[in-house]
Each structure stands twice: as structure tokens, then as C-alpha cells.
Protein backbone atom coordinates (compact mmCIF):
# COMPACT_ATOMS: atom_id res chain seq x y z
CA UNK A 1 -41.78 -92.85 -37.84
CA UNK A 2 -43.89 -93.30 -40.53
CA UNK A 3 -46.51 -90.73 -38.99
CA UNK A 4 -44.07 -88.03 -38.77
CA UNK A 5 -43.28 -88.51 -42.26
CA UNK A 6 -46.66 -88.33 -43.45
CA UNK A 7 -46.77 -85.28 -41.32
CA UNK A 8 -43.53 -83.38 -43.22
CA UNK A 9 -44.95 -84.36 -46.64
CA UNK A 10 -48.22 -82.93 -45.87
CA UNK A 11 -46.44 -79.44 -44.43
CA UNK A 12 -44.63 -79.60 -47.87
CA UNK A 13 -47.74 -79.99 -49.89
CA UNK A 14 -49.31 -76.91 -48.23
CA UNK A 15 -46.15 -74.79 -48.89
CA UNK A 16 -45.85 -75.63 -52.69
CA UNK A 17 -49.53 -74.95 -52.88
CA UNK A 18 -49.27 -71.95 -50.61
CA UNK A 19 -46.81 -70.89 -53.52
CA UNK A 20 -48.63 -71.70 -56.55
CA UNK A 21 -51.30 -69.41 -55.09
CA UNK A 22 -49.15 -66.58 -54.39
CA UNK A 23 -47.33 -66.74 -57.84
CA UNK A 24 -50.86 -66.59 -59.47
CA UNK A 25 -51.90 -63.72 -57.76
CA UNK A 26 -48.92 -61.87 -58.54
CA UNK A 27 -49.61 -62.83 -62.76
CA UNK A 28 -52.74 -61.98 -62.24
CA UNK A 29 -52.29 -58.57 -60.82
CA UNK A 30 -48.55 -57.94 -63.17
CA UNK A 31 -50.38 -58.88 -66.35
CA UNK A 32 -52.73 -56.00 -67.18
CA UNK A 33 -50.17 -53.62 -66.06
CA UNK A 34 -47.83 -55.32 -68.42
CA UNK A 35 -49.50 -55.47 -71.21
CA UNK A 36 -50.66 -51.55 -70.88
CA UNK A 37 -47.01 -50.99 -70.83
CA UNK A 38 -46.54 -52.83 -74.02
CA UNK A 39 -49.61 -51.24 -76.04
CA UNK A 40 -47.35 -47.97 -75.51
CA UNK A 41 -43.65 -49.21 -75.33
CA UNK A 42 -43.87 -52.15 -78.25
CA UNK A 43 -45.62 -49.24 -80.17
CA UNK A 44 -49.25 -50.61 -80.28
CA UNK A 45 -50.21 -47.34 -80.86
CA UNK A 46 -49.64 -45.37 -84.30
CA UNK A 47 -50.67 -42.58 -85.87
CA UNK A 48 -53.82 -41.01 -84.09
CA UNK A 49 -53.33 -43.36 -81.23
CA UNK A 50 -49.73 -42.41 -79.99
CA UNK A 51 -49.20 -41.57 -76.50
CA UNK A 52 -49.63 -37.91 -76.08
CA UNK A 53 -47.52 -37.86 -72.95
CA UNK A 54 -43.66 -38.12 -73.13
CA UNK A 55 -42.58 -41.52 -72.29
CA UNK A 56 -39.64 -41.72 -69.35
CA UNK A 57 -36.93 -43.36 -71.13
CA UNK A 58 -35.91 -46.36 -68.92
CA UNK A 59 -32.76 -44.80 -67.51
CA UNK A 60 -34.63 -42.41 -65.71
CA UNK A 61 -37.74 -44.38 -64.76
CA UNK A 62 -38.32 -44.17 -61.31
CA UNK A 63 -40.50 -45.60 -58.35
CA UNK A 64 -43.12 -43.23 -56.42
CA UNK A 65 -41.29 -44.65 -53.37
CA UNK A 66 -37.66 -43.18 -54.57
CA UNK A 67 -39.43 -40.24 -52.47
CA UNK A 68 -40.82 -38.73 -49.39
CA UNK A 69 -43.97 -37.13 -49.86
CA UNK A 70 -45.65 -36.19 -46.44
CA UNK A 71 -49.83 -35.58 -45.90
CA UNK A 72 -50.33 -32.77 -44.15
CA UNK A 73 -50.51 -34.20 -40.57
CA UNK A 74 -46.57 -34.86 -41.20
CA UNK A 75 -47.09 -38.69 -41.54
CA UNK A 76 -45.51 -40.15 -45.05
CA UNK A 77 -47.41 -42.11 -47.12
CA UNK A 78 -46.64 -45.30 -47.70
CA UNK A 79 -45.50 -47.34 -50.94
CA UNK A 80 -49.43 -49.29 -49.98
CA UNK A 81 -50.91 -46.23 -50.33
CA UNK A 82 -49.72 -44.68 -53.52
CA UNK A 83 -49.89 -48.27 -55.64
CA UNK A 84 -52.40 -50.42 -56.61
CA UNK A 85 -53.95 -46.98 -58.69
CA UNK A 86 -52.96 -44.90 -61.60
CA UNK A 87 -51.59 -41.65 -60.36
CA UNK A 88 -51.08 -37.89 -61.74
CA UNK A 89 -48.67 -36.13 -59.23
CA UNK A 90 -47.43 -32.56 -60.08
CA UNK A 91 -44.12 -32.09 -58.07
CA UNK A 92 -44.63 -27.89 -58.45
CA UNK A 93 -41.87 -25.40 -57.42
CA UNK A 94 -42.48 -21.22 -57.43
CA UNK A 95 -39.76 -19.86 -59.24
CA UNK A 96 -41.14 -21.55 -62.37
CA UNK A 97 -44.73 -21.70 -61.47
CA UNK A 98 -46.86 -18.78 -59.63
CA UNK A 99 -49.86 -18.89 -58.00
CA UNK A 100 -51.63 -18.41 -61.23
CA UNK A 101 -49.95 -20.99 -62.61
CA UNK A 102 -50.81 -23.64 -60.27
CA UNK A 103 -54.34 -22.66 -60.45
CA UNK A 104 -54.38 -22.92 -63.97
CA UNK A 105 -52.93 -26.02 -64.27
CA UNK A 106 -54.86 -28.07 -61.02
CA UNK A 107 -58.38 -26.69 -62.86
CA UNK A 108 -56.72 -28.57 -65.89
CA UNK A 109 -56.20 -32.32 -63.99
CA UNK A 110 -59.19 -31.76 -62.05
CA UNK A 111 -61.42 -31.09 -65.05
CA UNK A 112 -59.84 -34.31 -66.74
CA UNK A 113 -60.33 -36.13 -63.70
CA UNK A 114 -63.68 -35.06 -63.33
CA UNK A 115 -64.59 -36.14 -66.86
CA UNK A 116 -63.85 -39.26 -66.52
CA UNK A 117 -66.72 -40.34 -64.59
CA UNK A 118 -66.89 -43.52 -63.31
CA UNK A 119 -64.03 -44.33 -64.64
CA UNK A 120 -61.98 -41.23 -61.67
CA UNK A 121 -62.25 -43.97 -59.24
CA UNK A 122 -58.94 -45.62 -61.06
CA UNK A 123 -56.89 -42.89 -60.32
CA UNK A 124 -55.99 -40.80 -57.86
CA UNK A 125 -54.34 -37.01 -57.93
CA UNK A 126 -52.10 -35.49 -55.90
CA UNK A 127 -50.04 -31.87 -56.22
CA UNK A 128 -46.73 -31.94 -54.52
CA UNK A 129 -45.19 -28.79 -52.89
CA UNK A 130 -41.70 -27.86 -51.12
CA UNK A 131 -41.65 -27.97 -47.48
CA UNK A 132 -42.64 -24.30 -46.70
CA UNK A 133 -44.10 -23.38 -49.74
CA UNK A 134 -46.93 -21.28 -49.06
CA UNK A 135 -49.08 -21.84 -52.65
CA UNK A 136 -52.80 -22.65 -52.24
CA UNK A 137 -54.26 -25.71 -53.59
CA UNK A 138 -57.52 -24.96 -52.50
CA UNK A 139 -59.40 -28.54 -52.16
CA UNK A 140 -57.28 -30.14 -54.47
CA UNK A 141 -55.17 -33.12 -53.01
CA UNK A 142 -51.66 -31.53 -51.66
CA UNK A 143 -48.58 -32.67 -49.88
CA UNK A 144 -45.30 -31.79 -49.29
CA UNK A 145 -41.90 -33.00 -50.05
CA UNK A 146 -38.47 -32.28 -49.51
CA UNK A 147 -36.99 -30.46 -52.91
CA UNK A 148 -33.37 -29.93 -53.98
CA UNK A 149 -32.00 -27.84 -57.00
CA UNK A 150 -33.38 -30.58 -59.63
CA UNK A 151 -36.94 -31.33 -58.15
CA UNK A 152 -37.94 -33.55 -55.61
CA UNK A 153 -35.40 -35.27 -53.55
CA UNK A 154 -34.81 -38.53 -54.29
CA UNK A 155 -34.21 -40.93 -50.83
CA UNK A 156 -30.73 -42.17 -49.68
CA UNK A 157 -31.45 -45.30 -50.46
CA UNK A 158 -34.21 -45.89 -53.36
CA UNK A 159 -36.57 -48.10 -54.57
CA UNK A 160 -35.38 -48.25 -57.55
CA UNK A 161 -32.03 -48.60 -57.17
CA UNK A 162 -31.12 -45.17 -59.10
CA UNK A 163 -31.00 -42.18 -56.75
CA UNK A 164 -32.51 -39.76 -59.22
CA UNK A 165 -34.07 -36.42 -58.23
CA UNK A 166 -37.50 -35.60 -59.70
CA UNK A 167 -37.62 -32.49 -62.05
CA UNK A 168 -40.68 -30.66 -61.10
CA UNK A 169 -43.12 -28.70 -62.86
CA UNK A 170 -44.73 -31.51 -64.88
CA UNK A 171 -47.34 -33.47 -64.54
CA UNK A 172 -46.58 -37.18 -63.89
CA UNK A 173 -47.98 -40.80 -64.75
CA UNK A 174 -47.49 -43.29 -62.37
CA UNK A 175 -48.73 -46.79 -62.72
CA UNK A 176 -50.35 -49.10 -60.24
CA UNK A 177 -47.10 -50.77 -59.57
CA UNK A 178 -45.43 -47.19 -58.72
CA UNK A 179 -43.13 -46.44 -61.74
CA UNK A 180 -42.96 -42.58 -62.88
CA UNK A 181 -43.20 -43.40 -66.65
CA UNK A 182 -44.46 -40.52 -68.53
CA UNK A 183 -44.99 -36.69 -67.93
CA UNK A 184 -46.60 -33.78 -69.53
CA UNK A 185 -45.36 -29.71 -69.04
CA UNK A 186 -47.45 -27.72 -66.96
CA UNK A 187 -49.66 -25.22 -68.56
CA UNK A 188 -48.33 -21.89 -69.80
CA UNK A 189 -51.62 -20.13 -70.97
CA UNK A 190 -55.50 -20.42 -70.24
CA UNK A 191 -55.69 -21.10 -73.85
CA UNK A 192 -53.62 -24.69 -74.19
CA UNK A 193 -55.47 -26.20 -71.00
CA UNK A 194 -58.11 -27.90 -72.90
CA UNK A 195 -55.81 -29.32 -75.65
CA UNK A 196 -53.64 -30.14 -72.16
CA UNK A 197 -57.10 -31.85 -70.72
CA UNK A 198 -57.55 -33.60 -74.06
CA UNK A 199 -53.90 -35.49 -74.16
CA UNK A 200 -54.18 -35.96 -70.39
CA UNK A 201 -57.80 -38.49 -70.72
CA UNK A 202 -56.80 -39.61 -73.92
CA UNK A 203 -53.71 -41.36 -72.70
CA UNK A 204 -55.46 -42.55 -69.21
CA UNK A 205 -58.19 -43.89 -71.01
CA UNK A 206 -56.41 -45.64 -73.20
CA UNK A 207 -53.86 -47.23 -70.61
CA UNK A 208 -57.28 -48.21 -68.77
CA UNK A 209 -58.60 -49.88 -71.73
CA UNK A 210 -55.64 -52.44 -71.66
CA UNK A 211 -55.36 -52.47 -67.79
CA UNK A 212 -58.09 -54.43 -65.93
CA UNK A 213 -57.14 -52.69 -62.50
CA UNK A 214 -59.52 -51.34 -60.43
């Protein structure tokens, strides 16, 4: 009797600590994340320092896995895959956005994500077409998803719980945890893509700063 007691408090033991551990790996991985979000939604930044992106007011905030976005050997990936990095995803539709257009605006990302230096290996890039679309990306990162009159399609049932579509033709920024928070439009003119680069590292670098991901 008394051994099979000792024997249930020490299974207990191991599953409170088993707990403890698990609930302070999951502060230490939510806290940097956190506090990036409040540096730019408790207004940290002023002035000069402001977010140059438009913030996704919290109605409409949703979760990279609210969608299907397929790799181009048909497989989906995975909520795994598109968290634990920063993200730019540009959900891109042609009856707004030409050939032309999406050249323009992938040199634009690519040039920002190039300047970053060591610093690229904290985010990742993706451009996001309609099923069937026949646009080029040439050998920047592409995939497909399934679109409907608003943007990309949001899932029956969602991550986050809304069921929102995705306008396209923006550039996104999604966090490490998956949330959609802020976008930028796409570039209309050769001229604005280096005041587009500018805003685009500005903001990343600065979310980086106060995240201690990657």
C-alpha cells in the first residue's frame, strides 16, 4: 500500500513538473512576440518611429492558417511551416495587377529582403497566386491558393474563429505566431519602389529589434 502510494505521488510530481516546463517554454517563446506587438500597438513608437505599414485593426486580424495555400507539388503547407518566422506574403490577383506589376513589386520585397543581410534568415517570403493563374514569379517563392471575389478564400472552418477572406494585392506581415497584422499596397510605379523598400525594412527591423526570435 504504502509503495503504490509513493508510486502515484511520484507520477504526480513528474506531471506538475512536466507542466511547469511546458508553460515556460510557451512565455519564453510568447514574450518577444508580445512585446513587439506592444512597441507598435501601445504606441511605443512616435513621430519618426511610427509603423510605416497599416496596422490590421483587430476585427479583421487573421491567422496564416484561416487559408489554404498549396506548394507547387499540390501538398499544403502546414500551420508548422509558416510560424515560428516573420512572413511577407503577397496574395496577387491579375485584374488589378499585370505581369509588370508583379515584377515590379517582387524586385521590391526581394531587394528589402536581400538587404537585410544576416538578419533575411528571420523571415521568409512568399507570393501567392489563384489556382490557374499563369503570372511568372521567376525564382521568387510562389504558391497557389484558392481566391474568391474578395481575395483569398478563407477555410470553412478557421483558425481564427472569423471566416474572413483575404483582400489581395498587398503585401502582408505575418508574425511568428501566424497573425496577418499589417499590410502595405503593392507598387504602382518604378518610381515609389524604393520609398516602398524603405517602409518595408524599416518596420521589420524594428519589430526584430524587440523580438528575440530566430
Amino acid at each position: 500500500m504504502d509503495f503504490d502510494e509513493s508510486k502515484n505521488q511520484s507520477h504526480a510530481e513528474n506531471v506538475s513538473k512536466n507542466r511547469k516546463t511546458l508553460v515556460l517554454l510557451f512565455v519564453m517563446f510568447i514574450t518577444p512576440v508580445l512585446l513587439a506587438y506592444a512597441a507598435y500597438f501601445g504606441s511605443w513608437f512616435s513621430g519618426p518611429g511610427a509603423a510605416q505599414g497599416e496596422l490590421i485593426e483587430s476585427s479583421q486580424l487573421t491567422d496564416i492558417e484561416d487559408y489554404a495555400i498549396f506548394k507547387a507539388n499540390g501538398e499544403t503547407y502546414s500551420g508548422k511551416e509558416m510560424e515560428t518566422l516573420y512572413w511577407w506574403i503577397i496574395p496577387i490577383q491579375t485584374d488589378q495587377c499585370d505581369q509588370l506589376c508583379v515584377n515590379m513589386n517582387l524586385l521590391t520585397v526581394n531587394q528589402t529582403y536581400l538587404g537585410l543581410g544576416k538578419e533575411a534568415s528571420r523571415i521568409n517570403q512568399l507570393v501567392i497566386f489563384e489556382k490557374g493563374n499563369e503570372l511568372d514569379p521567376g525564382k521568387f517563392p510562389s504558391a497557389t491558393s484558392e481566391f474568391s471575389s474578395v481575395g483569398m478564400k478563407a477555410l470553412d472552418k478557421t483558425h481564427s474563429g472569423k471566416g474572413l477572406d483575404l483582400p489581395v494585392n498587398y503585401i502582408y506581415l505575418v508574425d511568428p505566431l501566424g497573425n496577418i497584422f499589417m499590410k502595405y499596397p503593392l507598387v504602382k510605379d518604378k518610381k515609389d519602389a524604393p520609398m516602398m523598400s524603405g517602409k518595408l525594412r524599416k518596420d521589420i527591423l524594428h519589430l526584430f529589434k524587440y523580438s528575440r526570435l530566430g
